[in-house]
Protein backbone atom coordinates (compact mmCIF):
# COMPACT_ATOMS: atom_id res chain seq x y z
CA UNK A 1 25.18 7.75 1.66
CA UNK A 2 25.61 7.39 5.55
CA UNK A 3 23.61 5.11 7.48
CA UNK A 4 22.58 8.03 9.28
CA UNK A 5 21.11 9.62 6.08
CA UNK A 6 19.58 6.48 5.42
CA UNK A 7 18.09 5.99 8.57
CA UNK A 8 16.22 9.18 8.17
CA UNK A 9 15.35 9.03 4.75
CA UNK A 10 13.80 5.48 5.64
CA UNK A 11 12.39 6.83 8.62
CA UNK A 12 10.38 10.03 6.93
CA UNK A 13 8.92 7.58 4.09
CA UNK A 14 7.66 4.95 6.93
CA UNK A 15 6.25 7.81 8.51
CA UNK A 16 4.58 9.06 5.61
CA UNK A 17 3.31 5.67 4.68
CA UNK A 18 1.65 4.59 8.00
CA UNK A 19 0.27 8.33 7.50
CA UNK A 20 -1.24 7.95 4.99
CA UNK A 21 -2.54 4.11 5.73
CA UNK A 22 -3.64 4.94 9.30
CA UNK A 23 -5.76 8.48 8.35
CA UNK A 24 -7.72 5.65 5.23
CA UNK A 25 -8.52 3.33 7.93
CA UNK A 26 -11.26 5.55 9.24
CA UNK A 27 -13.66 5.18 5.34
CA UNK A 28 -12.62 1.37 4.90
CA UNK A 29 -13.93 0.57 8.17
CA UNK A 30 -16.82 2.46 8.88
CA UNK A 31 -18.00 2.01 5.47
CA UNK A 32 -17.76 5.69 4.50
CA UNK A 33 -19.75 6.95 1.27
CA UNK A 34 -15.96 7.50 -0.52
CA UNK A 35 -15.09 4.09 0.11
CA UNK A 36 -18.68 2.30 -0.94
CA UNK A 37 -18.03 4.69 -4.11
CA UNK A 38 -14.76 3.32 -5.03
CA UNK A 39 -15.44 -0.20 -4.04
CA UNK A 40 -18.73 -0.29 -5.32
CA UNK A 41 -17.23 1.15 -8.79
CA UNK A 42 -14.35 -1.60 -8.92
CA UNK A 43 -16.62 -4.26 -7.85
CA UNK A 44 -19.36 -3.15 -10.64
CA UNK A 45 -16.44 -3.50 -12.97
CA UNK A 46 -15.42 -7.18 -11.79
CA UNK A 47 -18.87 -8.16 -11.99
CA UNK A 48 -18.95 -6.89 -15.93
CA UNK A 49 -16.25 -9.05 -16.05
CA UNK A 50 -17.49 -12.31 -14.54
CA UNK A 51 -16.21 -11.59 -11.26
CA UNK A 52 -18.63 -10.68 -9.13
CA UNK A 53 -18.52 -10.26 -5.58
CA UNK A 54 -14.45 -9.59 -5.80
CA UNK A 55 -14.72 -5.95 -4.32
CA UNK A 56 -18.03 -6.54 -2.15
CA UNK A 57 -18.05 -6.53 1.34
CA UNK A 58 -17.14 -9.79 2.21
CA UNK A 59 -15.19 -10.38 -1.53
CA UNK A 60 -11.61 -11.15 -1.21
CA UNK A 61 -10.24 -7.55 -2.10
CA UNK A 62 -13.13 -5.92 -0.02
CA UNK A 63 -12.58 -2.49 1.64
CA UNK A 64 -11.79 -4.50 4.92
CA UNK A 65 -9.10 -6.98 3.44
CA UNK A 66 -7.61 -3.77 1.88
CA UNK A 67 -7.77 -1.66 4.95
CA UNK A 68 -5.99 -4.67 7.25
CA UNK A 69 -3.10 -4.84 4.87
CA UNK A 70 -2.24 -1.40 5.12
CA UNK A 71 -2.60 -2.02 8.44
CA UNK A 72 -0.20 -4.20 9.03
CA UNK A 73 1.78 -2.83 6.61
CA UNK A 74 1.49 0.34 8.75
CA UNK A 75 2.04 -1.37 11.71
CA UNK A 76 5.49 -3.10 10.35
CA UNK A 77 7.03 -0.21 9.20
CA UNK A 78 6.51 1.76 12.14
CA UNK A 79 7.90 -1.17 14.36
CA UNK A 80 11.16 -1.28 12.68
CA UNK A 81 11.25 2.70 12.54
CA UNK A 82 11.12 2.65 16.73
CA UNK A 83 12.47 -0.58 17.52
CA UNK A 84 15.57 -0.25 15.11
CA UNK A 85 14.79 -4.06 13.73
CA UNK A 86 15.08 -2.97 10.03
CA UNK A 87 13.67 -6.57 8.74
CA UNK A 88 10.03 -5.44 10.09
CA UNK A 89 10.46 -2.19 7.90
CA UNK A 90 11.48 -3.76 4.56
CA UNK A 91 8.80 -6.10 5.16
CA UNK A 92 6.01 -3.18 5.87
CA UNK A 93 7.34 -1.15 2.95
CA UNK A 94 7.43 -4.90 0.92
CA UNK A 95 3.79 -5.10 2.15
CA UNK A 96 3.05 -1.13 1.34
CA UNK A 97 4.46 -1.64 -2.29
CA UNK A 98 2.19 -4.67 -3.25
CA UNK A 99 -0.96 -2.93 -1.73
CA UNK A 100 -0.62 0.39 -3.32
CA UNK A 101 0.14 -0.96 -6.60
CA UNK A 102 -3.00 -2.48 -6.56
CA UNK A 103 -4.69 0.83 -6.35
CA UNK A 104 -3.07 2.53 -8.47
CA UNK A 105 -3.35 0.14 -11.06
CA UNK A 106 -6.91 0.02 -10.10
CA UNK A 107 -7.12 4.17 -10.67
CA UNK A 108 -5.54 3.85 -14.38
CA UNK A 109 -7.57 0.50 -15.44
CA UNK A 110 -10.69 0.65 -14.22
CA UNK A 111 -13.62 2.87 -14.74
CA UNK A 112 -12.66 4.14 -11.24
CA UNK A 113 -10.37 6.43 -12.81
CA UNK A 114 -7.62 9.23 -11.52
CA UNK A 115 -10.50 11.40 -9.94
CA UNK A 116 -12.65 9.72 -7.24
CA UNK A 117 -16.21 11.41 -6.29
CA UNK A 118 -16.76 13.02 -2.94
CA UNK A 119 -19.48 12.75 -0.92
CA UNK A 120 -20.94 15.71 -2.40
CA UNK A 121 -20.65 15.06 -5.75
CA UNK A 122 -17.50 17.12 -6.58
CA UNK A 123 -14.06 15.22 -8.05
CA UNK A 124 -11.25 15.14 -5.36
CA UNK A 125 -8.81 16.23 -8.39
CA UNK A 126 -6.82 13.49 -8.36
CA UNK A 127 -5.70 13.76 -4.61
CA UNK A 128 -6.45 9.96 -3.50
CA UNK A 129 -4.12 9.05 -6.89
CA UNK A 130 -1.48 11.24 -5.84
CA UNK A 131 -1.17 10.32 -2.16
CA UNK A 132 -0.89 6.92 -3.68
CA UNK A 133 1.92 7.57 -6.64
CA UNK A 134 3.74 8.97 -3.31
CA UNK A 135 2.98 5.91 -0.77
CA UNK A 136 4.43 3.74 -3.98
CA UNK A 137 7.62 6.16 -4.50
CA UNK A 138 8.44 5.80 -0.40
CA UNK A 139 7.68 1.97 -0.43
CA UNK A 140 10.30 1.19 -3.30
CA UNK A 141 12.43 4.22 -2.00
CA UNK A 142 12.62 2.41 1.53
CA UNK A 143 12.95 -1.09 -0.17
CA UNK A 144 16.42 0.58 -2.59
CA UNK A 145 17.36 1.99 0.80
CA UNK A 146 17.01 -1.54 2.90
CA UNK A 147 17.39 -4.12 -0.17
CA UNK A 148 20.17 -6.19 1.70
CA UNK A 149 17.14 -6.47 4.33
CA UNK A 150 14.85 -7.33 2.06
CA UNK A 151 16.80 -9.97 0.39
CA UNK A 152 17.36 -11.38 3.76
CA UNK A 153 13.06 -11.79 3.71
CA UNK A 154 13.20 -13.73 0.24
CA UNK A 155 14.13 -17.35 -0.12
CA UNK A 156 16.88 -17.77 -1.45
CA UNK A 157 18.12 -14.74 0.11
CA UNK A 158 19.70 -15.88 3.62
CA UNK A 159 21.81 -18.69 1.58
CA UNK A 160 22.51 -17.23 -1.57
CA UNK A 161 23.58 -14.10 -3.19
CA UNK A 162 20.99 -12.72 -5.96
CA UNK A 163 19.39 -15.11 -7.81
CA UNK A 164 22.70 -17.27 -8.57
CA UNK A 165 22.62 -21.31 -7.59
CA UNK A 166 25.62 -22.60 -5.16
């Protein structure tokens, strides 16, 4: 593939990503009746598990923690898509990847489920779930895409090749 190619296919899925990151922002933050739904479901389900308080407001893996994440993840990748300083996009899509692998697992473990309720009652069909199955495929699509980048991020990466001992 051409670096041109690549730089456009890497570009499109940052765009997507920060897309769909940036448009969320607006229920985590202002405490929208979608988001106390699907935090209030995961954090009834921690609670049922001794862990209460893990999805509340001020828990560790609140709406707000959540929401700054894919902020900054939104913010790196679109850094490195405009400033050309690929290291800031592996680490956004890096960032992406670990964030929306939380929620999905969260959608197929959890009473949460594929659906999410609306705020009139109806099921969304699945649409929150399948915005995030894509935001997952473009994360490890831009990290295949930039992986000498990302290597470059890990520790033993700027000294070593792999995971092989000099």
């Amino acid at each position: 593939m051409t670096d041109r190619k690549r730089r456009f296919l890497a570009g499109t899925m940052s765009l997507y990503i920060a897309f769909v990151f940036i448009q969320s922002l607006f229920f985590k933050f202002t405490d929208s009746p979608e988001t106390q739904y699907i935090f209030g479901t995961l954090d009834a389900w921690a609670a049922s598990l001794g862990f209460a308080g893990l999805f509340a407001p001020n828990g560790p893996f609140s709406q707000y923690v959540v929401g700054s994440a894919e902020l900054v993840a939104s913010l790196l990748l679109l850094a490195g898509l405009f400033t050309g300083r690929v290291p800031f996009q592996a680490a956004g899509a890096l960032l992406a990847l670990g964030v929306i692998s939380g929620a999905i697992f969260f959608h197929l473990f959890t009473p949460l489920g594929v659906q999410v309720v609306n705020t009139d009652g109806s099921l969304d069909g699945g649409q929150l779930f399948a915005l995030a199955c894509g935001v997952w495929i473009a994360s490890a699509g831009i990290l295949a895409l930039r992986r000498s980048h990302v290597l470059a991020l890990l520790p033993f990466g700027r000294s070593h090749t792999g995971l092989r001992r000099s």
